[in-house]
Protein backbone atom coordinates (compact mmCIF):
# COMPACT_ATOMS: atom_id res chain seq x y z
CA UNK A 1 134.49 -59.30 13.96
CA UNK A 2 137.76 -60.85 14.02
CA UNK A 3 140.47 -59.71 16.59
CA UNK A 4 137.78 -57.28 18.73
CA UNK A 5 138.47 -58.55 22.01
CA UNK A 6 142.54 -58.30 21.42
CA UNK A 7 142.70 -55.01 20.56
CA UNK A 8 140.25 -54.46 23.68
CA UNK A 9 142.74 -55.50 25.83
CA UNK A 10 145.44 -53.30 24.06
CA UNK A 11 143.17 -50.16 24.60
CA UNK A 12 142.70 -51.36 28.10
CA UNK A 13 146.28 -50.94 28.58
CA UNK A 14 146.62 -47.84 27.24
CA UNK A 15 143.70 -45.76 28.92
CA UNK A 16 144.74 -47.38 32.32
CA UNK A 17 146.78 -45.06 35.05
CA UNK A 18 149.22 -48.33 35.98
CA UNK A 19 147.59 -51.42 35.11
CA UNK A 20 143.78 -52.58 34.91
CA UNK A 21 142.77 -56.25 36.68
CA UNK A 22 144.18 -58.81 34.45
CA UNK A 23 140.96 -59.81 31.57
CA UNK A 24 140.87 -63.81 31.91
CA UNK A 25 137.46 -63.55 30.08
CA UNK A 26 138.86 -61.77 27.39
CA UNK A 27 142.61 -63.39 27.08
CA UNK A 28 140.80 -66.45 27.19
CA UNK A 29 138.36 -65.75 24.44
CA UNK A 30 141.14 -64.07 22.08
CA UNK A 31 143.18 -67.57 22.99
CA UNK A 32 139.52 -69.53 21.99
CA UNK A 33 139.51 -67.30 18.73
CA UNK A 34 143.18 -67.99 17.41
CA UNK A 35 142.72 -71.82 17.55
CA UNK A 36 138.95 -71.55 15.99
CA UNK A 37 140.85 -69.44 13.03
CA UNK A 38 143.95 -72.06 12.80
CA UNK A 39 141.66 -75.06 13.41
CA UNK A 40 139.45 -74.20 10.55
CA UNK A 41 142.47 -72.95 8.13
CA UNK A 42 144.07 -76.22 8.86
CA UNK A 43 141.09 -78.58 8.42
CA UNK A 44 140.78 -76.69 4.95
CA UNK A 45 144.04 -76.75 3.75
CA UNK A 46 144.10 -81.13 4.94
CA UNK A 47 140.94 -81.47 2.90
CA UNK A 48 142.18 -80.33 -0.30
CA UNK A 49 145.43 -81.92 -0.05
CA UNK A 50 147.54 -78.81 1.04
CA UNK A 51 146.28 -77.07 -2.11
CA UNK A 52 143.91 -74.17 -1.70
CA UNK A 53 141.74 -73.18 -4.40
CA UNK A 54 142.62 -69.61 -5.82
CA UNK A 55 138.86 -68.38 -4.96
CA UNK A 56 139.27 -69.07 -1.13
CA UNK A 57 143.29 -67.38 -1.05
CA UNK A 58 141.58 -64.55 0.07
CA UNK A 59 139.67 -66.13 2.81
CA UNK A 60 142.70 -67.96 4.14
CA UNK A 61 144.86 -64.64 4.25
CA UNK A 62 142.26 -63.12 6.14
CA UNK A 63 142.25 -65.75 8.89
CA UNK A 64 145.89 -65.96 9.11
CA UNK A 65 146.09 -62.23 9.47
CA UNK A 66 143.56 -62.55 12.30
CA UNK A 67 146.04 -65.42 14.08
CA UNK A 68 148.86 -63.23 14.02
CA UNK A 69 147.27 -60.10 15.15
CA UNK A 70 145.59 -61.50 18.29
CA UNK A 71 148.99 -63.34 19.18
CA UNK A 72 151.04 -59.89 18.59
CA UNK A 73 147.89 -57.95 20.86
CA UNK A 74 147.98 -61.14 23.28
CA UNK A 75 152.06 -60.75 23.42
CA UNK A 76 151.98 -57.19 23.78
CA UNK A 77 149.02 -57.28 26.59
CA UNK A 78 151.64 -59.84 28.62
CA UNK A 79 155.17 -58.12 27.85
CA UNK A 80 153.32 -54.89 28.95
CA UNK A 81 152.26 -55.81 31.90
CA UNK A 82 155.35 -58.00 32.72
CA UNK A 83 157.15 -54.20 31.80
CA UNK A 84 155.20 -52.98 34.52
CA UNK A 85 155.44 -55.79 37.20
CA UNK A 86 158.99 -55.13 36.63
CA UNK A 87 159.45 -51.76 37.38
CA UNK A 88 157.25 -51.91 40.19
CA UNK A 89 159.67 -54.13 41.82
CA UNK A 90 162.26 -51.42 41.45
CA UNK A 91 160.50 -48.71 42.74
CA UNK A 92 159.05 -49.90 45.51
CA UNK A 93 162.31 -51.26 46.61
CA UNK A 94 160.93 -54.43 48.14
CA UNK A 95 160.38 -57.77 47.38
CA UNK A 96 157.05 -58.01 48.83
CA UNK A 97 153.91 -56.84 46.69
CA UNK A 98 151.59 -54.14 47.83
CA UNK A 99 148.18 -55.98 48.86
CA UNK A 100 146.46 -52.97 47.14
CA UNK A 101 148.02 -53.74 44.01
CA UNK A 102 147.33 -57.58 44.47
CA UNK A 103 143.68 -57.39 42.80
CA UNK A 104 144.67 -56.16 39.50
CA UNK A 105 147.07 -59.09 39.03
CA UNK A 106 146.79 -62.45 37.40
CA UNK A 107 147.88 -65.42 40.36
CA UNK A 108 150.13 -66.25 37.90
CA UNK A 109 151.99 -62.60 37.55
CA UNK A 110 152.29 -62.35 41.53
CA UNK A 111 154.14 -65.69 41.18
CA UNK A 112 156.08 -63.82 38.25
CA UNK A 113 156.79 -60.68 41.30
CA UNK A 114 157.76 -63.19 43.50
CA UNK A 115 160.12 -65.27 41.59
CA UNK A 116 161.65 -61.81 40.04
CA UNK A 117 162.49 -59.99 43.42
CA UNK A 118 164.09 -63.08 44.56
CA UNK A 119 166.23 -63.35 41.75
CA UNK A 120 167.15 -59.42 42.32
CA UNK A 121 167.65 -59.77 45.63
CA UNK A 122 170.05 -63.19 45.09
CA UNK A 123 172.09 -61.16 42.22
CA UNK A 124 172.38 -58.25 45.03
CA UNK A 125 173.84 -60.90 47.40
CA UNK A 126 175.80 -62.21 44.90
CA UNK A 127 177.38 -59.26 44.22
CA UNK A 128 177.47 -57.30 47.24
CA UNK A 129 176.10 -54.48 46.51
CA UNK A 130 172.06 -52.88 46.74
CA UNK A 131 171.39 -51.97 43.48
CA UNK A 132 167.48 -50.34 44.78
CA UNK A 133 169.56 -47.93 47.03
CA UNK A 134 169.74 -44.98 44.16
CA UNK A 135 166.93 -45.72 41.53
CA UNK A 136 168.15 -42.56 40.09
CA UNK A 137 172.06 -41.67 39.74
CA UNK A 138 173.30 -38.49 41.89
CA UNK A 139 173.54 -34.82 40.30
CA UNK A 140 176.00 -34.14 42.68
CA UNK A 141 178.64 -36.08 45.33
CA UNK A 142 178.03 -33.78 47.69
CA UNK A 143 174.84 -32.85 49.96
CA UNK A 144 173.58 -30.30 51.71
CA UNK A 145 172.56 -31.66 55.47
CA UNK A 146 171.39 -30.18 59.03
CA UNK A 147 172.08 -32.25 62.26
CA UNK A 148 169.06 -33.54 64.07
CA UNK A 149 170.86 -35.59 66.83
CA UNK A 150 174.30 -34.14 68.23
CA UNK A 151 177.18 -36.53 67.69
CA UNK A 152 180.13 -34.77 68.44
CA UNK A 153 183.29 -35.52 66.36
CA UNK A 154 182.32 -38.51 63.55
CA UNK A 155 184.77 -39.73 61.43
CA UNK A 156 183.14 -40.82 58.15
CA UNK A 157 183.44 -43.72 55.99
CA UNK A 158 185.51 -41.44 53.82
CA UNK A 159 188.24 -40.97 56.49
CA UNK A 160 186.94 -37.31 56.98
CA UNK A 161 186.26 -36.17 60.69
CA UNK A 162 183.63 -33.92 61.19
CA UNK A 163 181.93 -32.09 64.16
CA UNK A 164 178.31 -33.20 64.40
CA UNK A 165 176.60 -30.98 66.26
CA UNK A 166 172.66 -30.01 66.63
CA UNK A 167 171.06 -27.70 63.98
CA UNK A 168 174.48 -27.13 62.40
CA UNK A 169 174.45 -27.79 58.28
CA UNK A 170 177.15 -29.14 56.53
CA UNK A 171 178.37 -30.70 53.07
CA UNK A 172 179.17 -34.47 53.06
CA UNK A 173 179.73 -36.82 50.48
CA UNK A 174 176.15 -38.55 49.60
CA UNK A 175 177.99 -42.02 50.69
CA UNK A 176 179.12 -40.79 53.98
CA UNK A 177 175.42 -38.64 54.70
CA UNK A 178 173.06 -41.64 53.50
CA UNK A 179 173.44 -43.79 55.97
CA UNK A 180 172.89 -41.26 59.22
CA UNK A 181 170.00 -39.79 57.49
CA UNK A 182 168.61 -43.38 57.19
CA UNK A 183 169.90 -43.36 60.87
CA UNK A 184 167.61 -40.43 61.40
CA UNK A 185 170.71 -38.72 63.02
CA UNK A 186 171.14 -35.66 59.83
CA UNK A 187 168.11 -34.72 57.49
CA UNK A 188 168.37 -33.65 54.01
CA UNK A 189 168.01 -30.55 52.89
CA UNK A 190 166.82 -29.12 49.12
């Protein structure tokens, strides 16, 4: 049956939590069956001069439909799992890959991680500016916070002074808090 093993690998996909071990076996095969199809539609179509006879139209349309469907399964198998790859490098933040996560990719789509974070992270130089530090945009500027280390008097990035002392809470801008509660010096709170 034409086109089995592609939409195998579409289903695979889809039934998967994140992303099954990349199918070689069964990319390779779909590969194997598109030229089969397109090597016997060709060597047809040469030996009767480019002129099909009406009887075997139907045949032909069948095998072309075949091509096209394992290429658009085989594309959509890739782009998904390039999708994926993707977003993984946003989450996580880093631009090193997870060795857990390692098995279930192809050599060449670590190489595709790789090459991807380093481009992110040279844009981010370029720029200036850490586009991984909020993956989601703030509901609100300012934050709730309680001191965990005294400081005393602090004044902010924002020009604001501010007494910093232990288990007091306060509201600060989410520019001025993030970096002491990456600091471990004020801790979040709801």
């Amino acid at each position: 049956m034409f086109c089995e093993k592609a939409g195998a690998l579409v289903r695979e996909l889809k039934l998967s939590k994140w992303m099954p071990p990349f199918d070689n076996a069964k990319f390779t095969d779909c590969v194997r069956e598109i030229n089969e199809l397109h090597g016997d539609v060709t060597q047809y179509l040469e030996s009767r001069g480019g002129r099909p006879e009406p009887d075997h139209l139907p045949k032909l349309v069948v095998f072309h439909t075949a091509v096209m469907r394992n290429k658009r399964c085989l594309l959509a198998y890739i782009k998904y799992r390039m999708r994926q790859i993707e977003k993984l490098r946003w989450t996580s933040g880093g631009a090193t890959l997870s060795p857990a996560l390692q098995p279930n990719l192809h050599k060449q789509e670590i190489d595709f991680f790789t090459e991807y974070s380093a481009l992110v992270n040279q844009y981010m130089t370029d720029v200036g500016l850490d586009l991984t530090a909020d993956v989601n945009p703030p509901k609100d500027m300012l934050i709730q916070v309680r001191v965990l280390q005294p400081l005393g008097q602090v004044v902010l990035q924002s020009g604001t002074q501010i007494n910093l002392e232990a288990n007091t809470m306060h509201f600060m801008n989410r520019a001025d808090a993030e970096p002491l509660i990456l600091q471990g010096v004020l801790e979040h709170v709801g």
